[in-house]
Protein backbone atom coordinates (compact mmCIF):
# COMPACT_ATOMS: atom_id res chain seq x y z
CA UNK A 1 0.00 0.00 0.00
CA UNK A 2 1.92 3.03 1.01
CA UNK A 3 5.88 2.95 1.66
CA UNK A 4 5.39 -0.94 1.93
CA UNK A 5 2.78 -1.47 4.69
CA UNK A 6 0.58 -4.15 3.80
CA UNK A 7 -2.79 -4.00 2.69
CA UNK A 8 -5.44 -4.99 4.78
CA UNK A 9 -7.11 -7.58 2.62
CA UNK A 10 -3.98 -9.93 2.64
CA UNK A 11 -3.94 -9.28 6.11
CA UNK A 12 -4.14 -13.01 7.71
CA UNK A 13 -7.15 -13.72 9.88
CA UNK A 14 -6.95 -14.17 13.56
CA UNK A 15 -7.17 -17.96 14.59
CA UNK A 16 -7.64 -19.12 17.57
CA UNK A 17 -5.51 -21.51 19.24
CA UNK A 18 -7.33 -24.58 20.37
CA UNK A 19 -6.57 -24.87 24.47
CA UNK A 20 -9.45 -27.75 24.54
CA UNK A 21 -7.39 -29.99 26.37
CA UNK A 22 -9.69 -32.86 26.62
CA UNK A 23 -8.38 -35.65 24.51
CA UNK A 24 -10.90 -36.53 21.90
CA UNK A 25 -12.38 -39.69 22.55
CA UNK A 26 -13.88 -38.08 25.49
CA UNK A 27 -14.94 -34.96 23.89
CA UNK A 28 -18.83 -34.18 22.86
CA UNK A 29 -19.58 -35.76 19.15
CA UNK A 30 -21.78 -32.95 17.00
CA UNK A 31 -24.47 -34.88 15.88
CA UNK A 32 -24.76 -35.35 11.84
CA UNK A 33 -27.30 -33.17 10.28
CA UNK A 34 -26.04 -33.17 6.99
CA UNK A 35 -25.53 -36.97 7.08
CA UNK A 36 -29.32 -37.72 8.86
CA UNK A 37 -30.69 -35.42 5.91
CA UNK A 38 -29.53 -37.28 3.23
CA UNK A 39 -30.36 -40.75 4.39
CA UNK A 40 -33.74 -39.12 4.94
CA UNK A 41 -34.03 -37.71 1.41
CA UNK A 42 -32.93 -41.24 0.49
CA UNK A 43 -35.48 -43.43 2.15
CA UNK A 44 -37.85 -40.92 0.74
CA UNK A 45 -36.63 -41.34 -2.95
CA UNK A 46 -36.85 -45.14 -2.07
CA UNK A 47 -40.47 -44.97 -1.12
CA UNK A 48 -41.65 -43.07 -3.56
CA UNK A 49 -39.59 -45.90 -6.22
CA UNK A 50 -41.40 -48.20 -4.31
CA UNK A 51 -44.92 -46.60 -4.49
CA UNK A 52 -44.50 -46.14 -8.56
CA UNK A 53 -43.81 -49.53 -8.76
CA UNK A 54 -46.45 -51.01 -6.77
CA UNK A 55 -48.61 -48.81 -8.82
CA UNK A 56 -47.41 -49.56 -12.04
CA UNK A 57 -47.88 -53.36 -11.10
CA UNK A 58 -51.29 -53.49 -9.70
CA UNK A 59 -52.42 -51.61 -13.01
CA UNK A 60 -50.65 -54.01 -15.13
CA UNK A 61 -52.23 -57.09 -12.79
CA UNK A 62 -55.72 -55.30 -13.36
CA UNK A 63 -55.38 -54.89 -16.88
CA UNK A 64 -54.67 -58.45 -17.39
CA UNK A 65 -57.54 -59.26 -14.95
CA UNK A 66 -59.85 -57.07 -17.46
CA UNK A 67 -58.82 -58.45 -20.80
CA UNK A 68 -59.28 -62.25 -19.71
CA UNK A 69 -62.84 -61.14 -18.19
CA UNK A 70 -63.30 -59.60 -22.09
CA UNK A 71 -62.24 -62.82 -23.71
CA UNK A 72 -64.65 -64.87 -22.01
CA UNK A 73 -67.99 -62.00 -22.67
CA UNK A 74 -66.65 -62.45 -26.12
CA UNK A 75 -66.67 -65.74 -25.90
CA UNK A 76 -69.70 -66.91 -24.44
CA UNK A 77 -71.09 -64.09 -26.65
CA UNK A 78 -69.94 -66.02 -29.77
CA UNK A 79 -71.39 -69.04 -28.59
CA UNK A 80 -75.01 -67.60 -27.80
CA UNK A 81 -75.28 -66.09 -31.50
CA UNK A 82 -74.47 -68.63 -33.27
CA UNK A 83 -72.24 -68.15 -36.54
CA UNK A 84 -70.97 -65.29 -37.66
CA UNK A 85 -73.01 -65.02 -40.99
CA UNK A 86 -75.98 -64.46 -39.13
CA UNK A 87 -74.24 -61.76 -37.18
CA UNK A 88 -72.95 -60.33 -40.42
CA UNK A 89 -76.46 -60.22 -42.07
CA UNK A 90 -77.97 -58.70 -39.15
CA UNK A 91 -75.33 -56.03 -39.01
CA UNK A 92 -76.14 -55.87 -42.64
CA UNK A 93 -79.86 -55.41 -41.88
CA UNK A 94 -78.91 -52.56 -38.95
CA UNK A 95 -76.76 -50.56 -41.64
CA UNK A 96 -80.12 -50.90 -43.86
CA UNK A 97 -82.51 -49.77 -41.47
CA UNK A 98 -80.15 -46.57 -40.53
CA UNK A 99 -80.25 -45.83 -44.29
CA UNK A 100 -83.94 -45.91 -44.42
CA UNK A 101 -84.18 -43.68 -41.61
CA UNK A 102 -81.66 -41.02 -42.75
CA UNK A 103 -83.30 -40.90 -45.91
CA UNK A 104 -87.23 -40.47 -44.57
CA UNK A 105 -85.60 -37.62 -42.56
CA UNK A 106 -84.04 -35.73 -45.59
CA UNK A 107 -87.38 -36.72 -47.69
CA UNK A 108 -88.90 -33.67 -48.95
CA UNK A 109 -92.88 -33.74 -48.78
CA UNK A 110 -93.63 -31.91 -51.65
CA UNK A 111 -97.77 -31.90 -50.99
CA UNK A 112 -97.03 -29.14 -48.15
CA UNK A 113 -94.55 -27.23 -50.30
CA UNK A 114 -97.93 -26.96 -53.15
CA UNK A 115 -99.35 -25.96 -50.39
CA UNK A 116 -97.67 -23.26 -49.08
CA UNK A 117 -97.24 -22.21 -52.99
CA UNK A 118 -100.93 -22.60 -53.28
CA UNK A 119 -102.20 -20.21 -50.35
CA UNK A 120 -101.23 -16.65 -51.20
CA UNK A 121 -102.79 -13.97 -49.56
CA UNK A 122 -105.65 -12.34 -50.70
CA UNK A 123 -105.23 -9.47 -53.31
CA UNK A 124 -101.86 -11.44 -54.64
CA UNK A 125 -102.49 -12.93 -58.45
């Protein structure tokens, strides 16, 4: 700094000395935070593993359950209509019957459309 004195930020710290003259197997042990905090956040991560899992399984295990409970409605279903040409034809028929219906709904009825053309007002020729 000026005419050689140091500067005071490399100025050393003051340290203690250590005078604790207890030798240290006697001494107080700090207990471990840090160290109880991460087996902590462990366990944690492992339970929550361990819930996903369990999850993911019983899903799986009712999904399997469902499908083999499908198979056999479709089975017995098979079995109380009889082939599958009359299932076809009546699917056939169904697909008929809609058509019909859309097509009486889009039918024009052309008697009340005279009609209507047919009653002007009065004084109108």
């Amino acid at each position: 700094m000026f005419l050689g004195a140091p500067s005071p930020a490399s100025r050393s710290r003051f340290q203690l000395v250590d005078l604790n003259l207890v030798p240290p197997e006697y001494r107080r042990r700090l207990f471990p935070f840090l160290s109880v905090g991460l087996v902590f956040i462990l366990l944690g991560g492992l339970l929550l593993l361990y819930a996903a899992l369990y999850v993911r399984t019983y899903g799986d295990l009712e999904v399997a359950q469902l499908a083999t409970r499908v198979s056999q409605a479709r089975a017995a279903i098979e079995t109380a209509t009889g082939d599958s040409t009359a299932r076809a034809r009546a699917e056939q028929l169904r697909a008929m019957r809609n058509d019909y219906r859309v097509l009486t709904e889009r039918q024009v009825h052309w008697g009340d459309v005279l009609q209507v053309i047919a009653d002007v007002p009065p004084g109108i020729i």
